[in-house]
C-alpha atoms as a PDB file:
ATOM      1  CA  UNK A   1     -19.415  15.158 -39.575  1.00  0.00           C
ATOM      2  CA  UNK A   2     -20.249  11.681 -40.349  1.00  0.00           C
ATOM      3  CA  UNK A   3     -21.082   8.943 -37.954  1.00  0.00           C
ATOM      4  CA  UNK A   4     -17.624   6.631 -37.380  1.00  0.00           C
ATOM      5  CA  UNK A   5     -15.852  10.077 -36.707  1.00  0.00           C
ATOM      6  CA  UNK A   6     -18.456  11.280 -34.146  1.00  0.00           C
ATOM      7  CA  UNK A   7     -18.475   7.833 -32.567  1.00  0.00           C
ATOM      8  CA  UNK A   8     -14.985   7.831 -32.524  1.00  0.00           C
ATOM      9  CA  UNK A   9     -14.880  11.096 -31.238  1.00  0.00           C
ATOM     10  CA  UNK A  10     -17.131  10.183 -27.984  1.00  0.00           C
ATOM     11  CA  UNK A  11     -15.463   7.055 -27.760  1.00  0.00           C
ATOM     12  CA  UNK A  12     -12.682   9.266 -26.442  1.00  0.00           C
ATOM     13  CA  UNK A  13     -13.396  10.139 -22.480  1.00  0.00           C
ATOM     14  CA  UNK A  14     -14.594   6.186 -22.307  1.00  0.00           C
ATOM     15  CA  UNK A  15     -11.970   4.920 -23.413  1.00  0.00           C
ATOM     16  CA  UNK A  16      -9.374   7.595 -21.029  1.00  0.00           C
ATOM     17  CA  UNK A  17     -12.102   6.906 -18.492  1.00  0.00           C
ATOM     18  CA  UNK A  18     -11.233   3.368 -18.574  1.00  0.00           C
ATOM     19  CA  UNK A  19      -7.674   4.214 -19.097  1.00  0.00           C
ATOM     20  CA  UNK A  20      -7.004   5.596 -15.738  1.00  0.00           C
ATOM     21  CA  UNK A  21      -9.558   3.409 -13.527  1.00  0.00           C
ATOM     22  CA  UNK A  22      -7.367   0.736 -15.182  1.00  0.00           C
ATOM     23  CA  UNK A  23      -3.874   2.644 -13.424  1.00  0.00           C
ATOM     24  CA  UNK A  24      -6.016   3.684 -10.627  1.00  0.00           C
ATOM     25  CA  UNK A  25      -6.911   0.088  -9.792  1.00  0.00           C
ATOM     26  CA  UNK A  26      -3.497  -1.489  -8.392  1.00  0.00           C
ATOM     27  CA  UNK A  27      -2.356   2.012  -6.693  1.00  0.00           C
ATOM     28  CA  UNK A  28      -6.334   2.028  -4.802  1.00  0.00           C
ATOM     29  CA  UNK A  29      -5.787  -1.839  -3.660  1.00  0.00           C
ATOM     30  CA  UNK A  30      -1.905  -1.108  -2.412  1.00  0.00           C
ATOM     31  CA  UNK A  31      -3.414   2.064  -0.299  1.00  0.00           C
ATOM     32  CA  UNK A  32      -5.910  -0.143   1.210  1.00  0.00           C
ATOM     33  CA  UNK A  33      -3.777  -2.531   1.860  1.00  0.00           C
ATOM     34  CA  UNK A  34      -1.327   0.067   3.794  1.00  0.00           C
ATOM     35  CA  UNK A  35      -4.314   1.119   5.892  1.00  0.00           C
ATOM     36  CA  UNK A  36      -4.844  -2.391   7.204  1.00  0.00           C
ATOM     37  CA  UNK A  37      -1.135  -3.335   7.519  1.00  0.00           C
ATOM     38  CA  UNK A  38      -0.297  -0.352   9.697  1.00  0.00           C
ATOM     39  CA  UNK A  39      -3.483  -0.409  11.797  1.00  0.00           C
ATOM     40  CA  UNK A  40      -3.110  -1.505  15.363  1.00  0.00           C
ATOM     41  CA  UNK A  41      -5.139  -4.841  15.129  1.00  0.00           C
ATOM     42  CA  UNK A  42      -2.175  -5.654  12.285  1.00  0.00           C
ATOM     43  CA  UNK A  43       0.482  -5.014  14.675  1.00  0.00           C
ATOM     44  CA  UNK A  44      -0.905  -6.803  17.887  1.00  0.00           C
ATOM     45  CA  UNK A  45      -1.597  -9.846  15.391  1.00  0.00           C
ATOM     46  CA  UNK A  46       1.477 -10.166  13.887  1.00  0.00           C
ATOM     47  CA  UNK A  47       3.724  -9.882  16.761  1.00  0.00           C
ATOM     48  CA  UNK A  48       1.692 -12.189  18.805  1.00  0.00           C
ATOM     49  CA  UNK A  49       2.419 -14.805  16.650  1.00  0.00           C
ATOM     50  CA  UNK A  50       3.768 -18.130  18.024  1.00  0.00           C
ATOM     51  CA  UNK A  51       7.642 -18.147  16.063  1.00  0.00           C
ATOM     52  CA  UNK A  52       7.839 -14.232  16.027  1.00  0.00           C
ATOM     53  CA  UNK A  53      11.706 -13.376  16.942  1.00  0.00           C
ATOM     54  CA  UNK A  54      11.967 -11.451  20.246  1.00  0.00           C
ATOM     55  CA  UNK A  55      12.962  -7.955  20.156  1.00  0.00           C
ATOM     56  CA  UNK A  56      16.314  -7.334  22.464  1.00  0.00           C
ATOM     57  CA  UNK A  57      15.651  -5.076  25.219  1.00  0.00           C
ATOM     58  CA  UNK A  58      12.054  -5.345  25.277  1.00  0.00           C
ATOM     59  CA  UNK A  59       9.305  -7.389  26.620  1.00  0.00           C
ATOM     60  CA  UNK A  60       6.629  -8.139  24.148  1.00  0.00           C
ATOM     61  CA  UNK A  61       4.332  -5.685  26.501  1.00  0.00           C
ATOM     62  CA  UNK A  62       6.628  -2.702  25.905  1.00  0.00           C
ATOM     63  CA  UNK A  63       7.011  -3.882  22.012  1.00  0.00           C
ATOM     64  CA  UNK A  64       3.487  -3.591  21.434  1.00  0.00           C
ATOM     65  CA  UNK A  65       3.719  -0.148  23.831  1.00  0.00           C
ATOM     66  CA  UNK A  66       6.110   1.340  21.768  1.00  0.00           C
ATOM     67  CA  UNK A  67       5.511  -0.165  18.249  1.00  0.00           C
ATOM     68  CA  UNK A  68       1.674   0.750  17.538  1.00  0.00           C
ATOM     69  CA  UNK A  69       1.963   4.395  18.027  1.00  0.00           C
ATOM     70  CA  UNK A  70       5.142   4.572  15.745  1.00  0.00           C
ATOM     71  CA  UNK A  71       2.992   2.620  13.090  1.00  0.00           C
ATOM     72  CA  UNK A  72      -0.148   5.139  13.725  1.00  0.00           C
ATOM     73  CA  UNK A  73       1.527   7.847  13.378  1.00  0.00           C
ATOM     74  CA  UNK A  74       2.683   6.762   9.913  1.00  0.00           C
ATOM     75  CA  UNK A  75      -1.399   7.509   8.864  1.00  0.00           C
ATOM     76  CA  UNK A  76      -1.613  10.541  11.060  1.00  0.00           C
ATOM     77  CA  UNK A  77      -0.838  14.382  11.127  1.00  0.00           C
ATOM     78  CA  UNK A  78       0.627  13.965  14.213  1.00  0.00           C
ATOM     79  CA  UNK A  79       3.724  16.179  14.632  1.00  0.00           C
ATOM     80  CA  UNK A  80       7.565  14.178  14.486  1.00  0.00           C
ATOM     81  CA  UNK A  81       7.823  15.710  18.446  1.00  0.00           C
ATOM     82  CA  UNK A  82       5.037  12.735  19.271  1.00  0.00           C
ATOM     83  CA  UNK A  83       7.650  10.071  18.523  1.00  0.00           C
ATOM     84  CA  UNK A  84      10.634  11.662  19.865  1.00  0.00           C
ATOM     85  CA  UNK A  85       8.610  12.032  23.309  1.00  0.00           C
ATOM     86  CA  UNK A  86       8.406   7.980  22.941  1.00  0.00           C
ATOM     87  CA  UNK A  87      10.810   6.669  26.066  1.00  0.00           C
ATOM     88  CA  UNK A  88      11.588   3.249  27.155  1.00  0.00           C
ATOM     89  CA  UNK A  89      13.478   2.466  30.189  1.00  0.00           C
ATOM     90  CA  UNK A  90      14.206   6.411  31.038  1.00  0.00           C
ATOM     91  CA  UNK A  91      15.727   6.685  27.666  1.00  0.00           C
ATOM     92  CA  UNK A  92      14.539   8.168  24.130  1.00  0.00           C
ATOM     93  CA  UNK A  93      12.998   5.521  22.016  1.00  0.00           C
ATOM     94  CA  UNK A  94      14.422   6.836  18.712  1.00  0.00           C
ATOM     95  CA  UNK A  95      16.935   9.040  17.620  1.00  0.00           C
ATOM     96  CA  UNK A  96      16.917  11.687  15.153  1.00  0.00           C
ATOM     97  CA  UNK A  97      17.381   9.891  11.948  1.00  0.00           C
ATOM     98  CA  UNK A  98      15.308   7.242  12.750  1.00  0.00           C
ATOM     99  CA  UNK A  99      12.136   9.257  13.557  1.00  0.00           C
ATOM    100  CA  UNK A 100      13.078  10.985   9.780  1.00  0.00           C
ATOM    101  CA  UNK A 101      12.943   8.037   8.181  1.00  0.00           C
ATOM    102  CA  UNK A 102       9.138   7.393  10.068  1.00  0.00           C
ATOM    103  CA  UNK A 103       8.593  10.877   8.551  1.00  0.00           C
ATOM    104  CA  UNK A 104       9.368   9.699   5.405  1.00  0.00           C
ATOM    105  CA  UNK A 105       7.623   6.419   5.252  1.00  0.00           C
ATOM    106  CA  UNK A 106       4.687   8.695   5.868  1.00  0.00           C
ATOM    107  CA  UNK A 107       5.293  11.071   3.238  1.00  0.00           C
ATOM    108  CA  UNK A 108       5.171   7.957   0.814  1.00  0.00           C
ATOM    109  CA  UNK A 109       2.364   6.515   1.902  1.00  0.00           C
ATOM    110  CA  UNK A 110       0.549   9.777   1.868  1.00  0.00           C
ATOM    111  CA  UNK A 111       1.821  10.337  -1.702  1.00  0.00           C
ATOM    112  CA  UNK A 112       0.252   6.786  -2.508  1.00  0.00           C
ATOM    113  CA  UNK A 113      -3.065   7.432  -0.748  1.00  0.00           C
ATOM    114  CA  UNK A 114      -3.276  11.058  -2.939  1.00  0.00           C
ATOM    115  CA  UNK A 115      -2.294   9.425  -6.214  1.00  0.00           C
ATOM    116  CA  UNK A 116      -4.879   6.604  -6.094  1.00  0.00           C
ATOM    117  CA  UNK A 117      -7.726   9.332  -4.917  1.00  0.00           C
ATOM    118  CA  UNK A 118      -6.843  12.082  -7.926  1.00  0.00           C
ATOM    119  CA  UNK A 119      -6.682   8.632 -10.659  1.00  0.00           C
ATOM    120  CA  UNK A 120      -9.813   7.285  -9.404  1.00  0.00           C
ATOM    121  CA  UNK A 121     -11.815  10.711  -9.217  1.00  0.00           C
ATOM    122  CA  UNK A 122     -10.726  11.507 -12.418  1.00  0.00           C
ATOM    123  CA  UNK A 123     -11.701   7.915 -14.124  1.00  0.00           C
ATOM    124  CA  UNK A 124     -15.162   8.262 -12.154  1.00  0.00           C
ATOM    125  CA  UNK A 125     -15.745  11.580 -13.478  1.00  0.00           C
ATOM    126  CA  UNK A 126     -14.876  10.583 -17.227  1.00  0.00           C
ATOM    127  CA  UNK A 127     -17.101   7.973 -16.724  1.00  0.00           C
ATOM    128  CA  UNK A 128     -20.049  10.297 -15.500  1.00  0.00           C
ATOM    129  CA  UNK A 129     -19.644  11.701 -18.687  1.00  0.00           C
ATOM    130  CA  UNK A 130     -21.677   8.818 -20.116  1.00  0.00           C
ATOM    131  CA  UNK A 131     -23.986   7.784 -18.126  1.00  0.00           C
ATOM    132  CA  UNK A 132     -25.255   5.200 -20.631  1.00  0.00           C
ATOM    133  CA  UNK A 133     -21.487   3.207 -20.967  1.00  0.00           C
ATOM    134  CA  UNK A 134     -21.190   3.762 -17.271  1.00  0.00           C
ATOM    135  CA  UNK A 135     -21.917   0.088 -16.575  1.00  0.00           C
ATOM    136  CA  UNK A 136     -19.555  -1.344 -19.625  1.00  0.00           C
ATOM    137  CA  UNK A 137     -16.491   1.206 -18.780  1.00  0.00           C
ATOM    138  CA  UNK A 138     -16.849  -0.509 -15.073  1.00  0.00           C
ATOM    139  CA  UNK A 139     -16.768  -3.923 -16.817  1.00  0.00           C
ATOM    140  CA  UNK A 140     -13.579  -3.000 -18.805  1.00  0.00           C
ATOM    141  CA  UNK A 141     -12.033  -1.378 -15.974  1.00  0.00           C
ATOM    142  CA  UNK A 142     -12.705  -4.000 -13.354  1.00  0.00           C
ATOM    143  CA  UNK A 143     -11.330  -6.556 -15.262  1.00  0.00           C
ATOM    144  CA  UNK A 144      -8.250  -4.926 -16.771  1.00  0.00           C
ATOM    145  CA  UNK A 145      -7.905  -3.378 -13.520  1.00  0.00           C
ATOM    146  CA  UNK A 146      -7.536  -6.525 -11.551  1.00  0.00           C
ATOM    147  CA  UNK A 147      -6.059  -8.602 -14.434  1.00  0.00           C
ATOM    148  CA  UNK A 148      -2.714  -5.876 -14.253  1.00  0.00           C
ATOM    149  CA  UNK A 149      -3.225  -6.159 -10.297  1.00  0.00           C
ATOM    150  CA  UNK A 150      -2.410 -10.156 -10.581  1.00  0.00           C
ATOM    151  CA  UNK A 151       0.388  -9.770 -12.708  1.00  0.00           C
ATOM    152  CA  UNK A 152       2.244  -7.307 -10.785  1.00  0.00           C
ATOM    153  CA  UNK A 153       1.482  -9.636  -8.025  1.00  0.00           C
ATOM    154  CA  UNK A 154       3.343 -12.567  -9.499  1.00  0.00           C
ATOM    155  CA  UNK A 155       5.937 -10.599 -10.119  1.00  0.00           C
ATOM    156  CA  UNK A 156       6.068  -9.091  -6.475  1.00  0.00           C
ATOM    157  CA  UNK A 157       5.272 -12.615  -4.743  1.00  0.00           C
ATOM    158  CA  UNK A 158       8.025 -14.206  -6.854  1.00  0.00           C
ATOM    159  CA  UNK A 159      10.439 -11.688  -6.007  1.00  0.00           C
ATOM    160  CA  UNK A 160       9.530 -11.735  -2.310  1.00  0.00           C
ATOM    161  CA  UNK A 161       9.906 -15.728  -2.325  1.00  0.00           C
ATOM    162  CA  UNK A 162      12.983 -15.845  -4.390  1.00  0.00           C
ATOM    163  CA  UNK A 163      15.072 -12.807  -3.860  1.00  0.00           C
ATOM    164  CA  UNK A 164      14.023 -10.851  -0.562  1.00  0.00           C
ATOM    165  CA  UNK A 165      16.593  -9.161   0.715  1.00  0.00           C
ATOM    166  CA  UNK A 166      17.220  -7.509  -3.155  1.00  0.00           C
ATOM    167  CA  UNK A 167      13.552  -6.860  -2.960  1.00  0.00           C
ATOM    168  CA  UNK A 168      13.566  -5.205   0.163  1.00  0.00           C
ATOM    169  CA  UNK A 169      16.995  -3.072  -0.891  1.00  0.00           C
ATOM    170  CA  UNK A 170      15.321  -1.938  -4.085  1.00  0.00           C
ATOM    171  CA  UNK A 171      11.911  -1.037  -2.574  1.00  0.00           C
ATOM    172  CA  UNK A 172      13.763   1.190  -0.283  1.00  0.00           C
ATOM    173  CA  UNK A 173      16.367   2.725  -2.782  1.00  0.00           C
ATOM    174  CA  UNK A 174      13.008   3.751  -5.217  1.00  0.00           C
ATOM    175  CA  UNK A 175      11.345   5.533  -2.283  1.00  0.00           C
ATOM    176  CA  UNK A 176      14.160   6.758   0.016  1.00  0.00           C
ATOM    177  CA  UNK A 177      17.575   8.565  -0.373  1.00  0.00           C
ATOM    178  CA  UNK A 178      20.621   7.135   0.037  1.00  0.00           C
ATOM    179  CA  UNK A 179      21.766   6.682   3.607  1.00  0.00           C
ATOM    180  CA  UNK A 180      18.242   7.443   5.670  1.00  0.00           C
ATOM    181  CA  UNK A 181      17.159   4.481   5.624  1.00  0.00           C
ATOM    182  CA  UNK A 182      19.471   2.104   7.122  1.00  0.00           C
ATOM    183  CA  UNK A 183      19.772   1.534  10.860  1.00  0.00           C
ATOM    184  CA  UNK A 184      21.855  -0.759  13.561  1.00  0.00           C
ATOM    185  CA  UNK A 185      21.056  -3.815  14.541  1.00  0.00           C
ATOM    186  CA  UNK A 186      20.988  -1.760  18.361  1.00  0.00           C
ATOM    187  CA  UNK A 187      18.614   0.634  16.867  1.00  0.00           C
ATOM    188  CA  UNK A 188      14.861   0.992  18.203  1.00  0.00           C
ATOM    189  CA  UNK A 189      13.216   0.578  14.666  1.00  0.00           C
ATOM    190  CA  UNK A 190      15.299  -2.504  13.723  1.00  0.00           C
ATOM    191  CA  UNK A 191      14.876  -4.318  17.501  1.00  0.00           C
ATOM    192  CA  UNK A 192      11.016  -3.461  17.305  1.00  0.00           C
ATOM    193  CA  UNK A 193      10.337  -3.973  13.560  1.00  0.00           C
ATOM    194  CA  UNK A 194      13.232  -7.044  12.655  1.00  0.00           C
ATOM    195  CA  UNK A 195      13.593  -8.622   9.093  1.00  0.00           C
ATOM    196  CA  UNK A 196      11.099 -10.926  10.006  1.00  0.00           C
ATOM    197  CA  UNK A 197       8.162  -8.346  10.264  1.00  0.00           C
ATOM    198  CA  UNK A 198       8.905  -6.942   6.996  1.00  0.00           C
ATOM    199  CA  UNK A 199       9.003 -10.539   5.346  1.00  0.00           C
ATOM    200  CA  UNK A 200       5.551 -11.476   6.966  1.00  0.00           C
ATOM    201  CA  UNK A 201       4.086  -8.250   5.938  1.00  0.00           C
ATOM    202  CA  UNK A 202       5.234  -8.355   2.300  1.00  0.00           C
ATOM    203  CA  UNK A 203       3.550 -11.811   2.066  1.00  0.00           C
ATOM    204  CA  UNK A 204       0.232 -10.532   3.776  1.00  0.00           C
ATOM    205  CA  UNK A 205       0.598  -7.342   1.587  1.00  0.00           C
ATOM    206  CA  UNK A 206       0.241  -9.541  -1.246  1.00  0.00           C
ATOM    207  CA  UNK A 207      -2.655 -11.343  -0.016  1.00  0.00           C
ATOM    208  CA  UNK A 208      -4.475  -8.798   0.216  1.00  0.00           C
ATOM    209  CA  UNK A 209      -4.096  -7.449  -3.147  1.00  0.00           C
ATOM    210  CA  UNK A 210      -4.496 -10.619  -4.560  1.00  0.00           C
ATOM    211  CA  UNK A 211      -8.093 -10.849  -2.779  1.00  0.00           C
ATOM    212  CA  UNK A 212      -8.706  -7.293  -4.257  1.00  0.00           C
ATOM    213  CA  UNK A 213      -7.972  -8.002  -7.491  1.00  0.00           C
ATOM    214  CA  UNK A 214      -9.678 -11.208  -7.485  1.00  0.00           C
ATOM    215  CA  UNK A 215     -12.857  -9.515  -6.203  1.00  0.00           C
ATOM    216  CA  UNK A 216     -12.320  -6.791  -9.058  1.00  0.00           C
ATOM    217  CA  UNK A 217     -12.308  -9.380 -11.813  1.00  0.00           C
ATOM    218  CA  UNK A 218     -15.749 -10.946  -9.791  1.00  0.00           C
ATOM    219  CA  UNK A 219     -17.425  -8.061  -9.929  1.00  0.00           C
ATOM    220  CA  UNK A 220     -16.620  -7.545 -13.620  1.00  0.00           C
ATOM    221  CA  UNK A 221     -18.597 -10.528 -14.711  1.00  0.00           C
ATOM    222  CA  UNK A 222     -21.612  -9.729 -12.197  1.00  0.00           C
ATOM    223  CA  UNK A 223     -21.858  -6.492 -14.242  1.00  0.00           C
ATOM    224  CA  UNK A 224     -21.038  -7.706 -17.457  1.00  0.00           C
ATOM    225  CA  UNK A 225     -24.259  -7.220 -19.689  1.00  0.00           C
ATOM    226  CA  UNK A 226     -26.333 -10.428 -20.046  1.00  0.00           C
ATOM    227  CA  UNK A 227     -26.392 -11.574 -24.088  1.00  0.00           C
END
């Protein structure tokens, strides 16, 4: 077999290698970014802030009380009966559909967090296959990673400035089915996590991939080989 075609032929798990850490890049920086966003120190920041809306029927020490177990238990195993034993004022917190749709959020996010583990394992193991182009697939995939990061993010930020309440229907029509994930404006979830949380934490969310992808395209050019 002659040279070009063996080349070619090796070139192959590089260039899937780079292929994937390339996909695996954006889905990685959004799970991240869902770990910090539904942590506790998140939560007690955000709705500590001077100009956050009130929540009807609840001072902001039961708010916090009742709003950063329902977000932990978003990353937990914890079973659904941990939310409905959630009470405020001698009353359930939530009722039965809204304690699905927590269920659900978490099935997404767990989906996410799965996704971006199997594309990444599989790009780092490609790229164990060559040892020697280890350092160059990195390069490409760093910097094609966080180039298709930024792009998505204009689009994302431009959509959450421009058109937000489209952008918040069509997020939730991609991941949820019709009809489980709409709620009164008495409901617990909507008094403890308004409009207003949702807007804040879209902008944030894209912060924070921005300042991942920006990092990914720094460290491309610290391991870009020196001419």
């Amino acid at each position: 077999m002659s040279g070009p075609a063996v080349a070619a032929r090796d070139s192959r798990p590089m260039a899937l290698a780079v292929l994937l850490a390339v996909l695996s890049f954006p889905v990685c920086a959004l799970a991240v970014a869902i770990q910090l966003l539904v942590g506790t120190d998140y939560v007690r920041w955000t709705m500590a802030r001077p100009g956050y809306p009130l929540s009807p029927g609840f001072s902001r020490e039961e708010r916090l009380a009742m709003a950063v177990p329902s977000t932990r238990f978003i990353l937990s195993e914890d079973p659904p009966e941990l939310l409905a034993a959630l009470s405020h004022r001698n009353a359930p917190l939530y009722q039965a559909d809204e304690i699905a749709h927590l269920l659900d959020v978490r099935q997404v996010v767990g989906r996410i967090r799965w996704l971006a583990l199997l594309l990444a394992t599989a790009a780092l193991a490609l790229l164990a296959l060559r040892p020697r182009s280890l350092r160059v697939g990195l390069t490409r995939a760093l910097a094609a990673g966080g180039a298709l990061a930024l792009g998505l993010l204009l689009l994302l930020g431009l959509a959450v400035l421009i058109a937000w309440d489209a952008a918040f229907t069509a997020m939730h029509r991609l991941f949820f089915a019709a009809g489980t994930w709409q709620f009164g404006a008495d409901s617990a979830l909507i008094r403890l996590f308004p409009d207003r949380f949702w807007y804040d934490t879209a902008l944030v969310l894209v912060g924070l991939l921005a300042l991942q992808s920006l990092a990914a395209l720094a460290a491309s050019r610290a391991l870009r080989p020196r001419s």
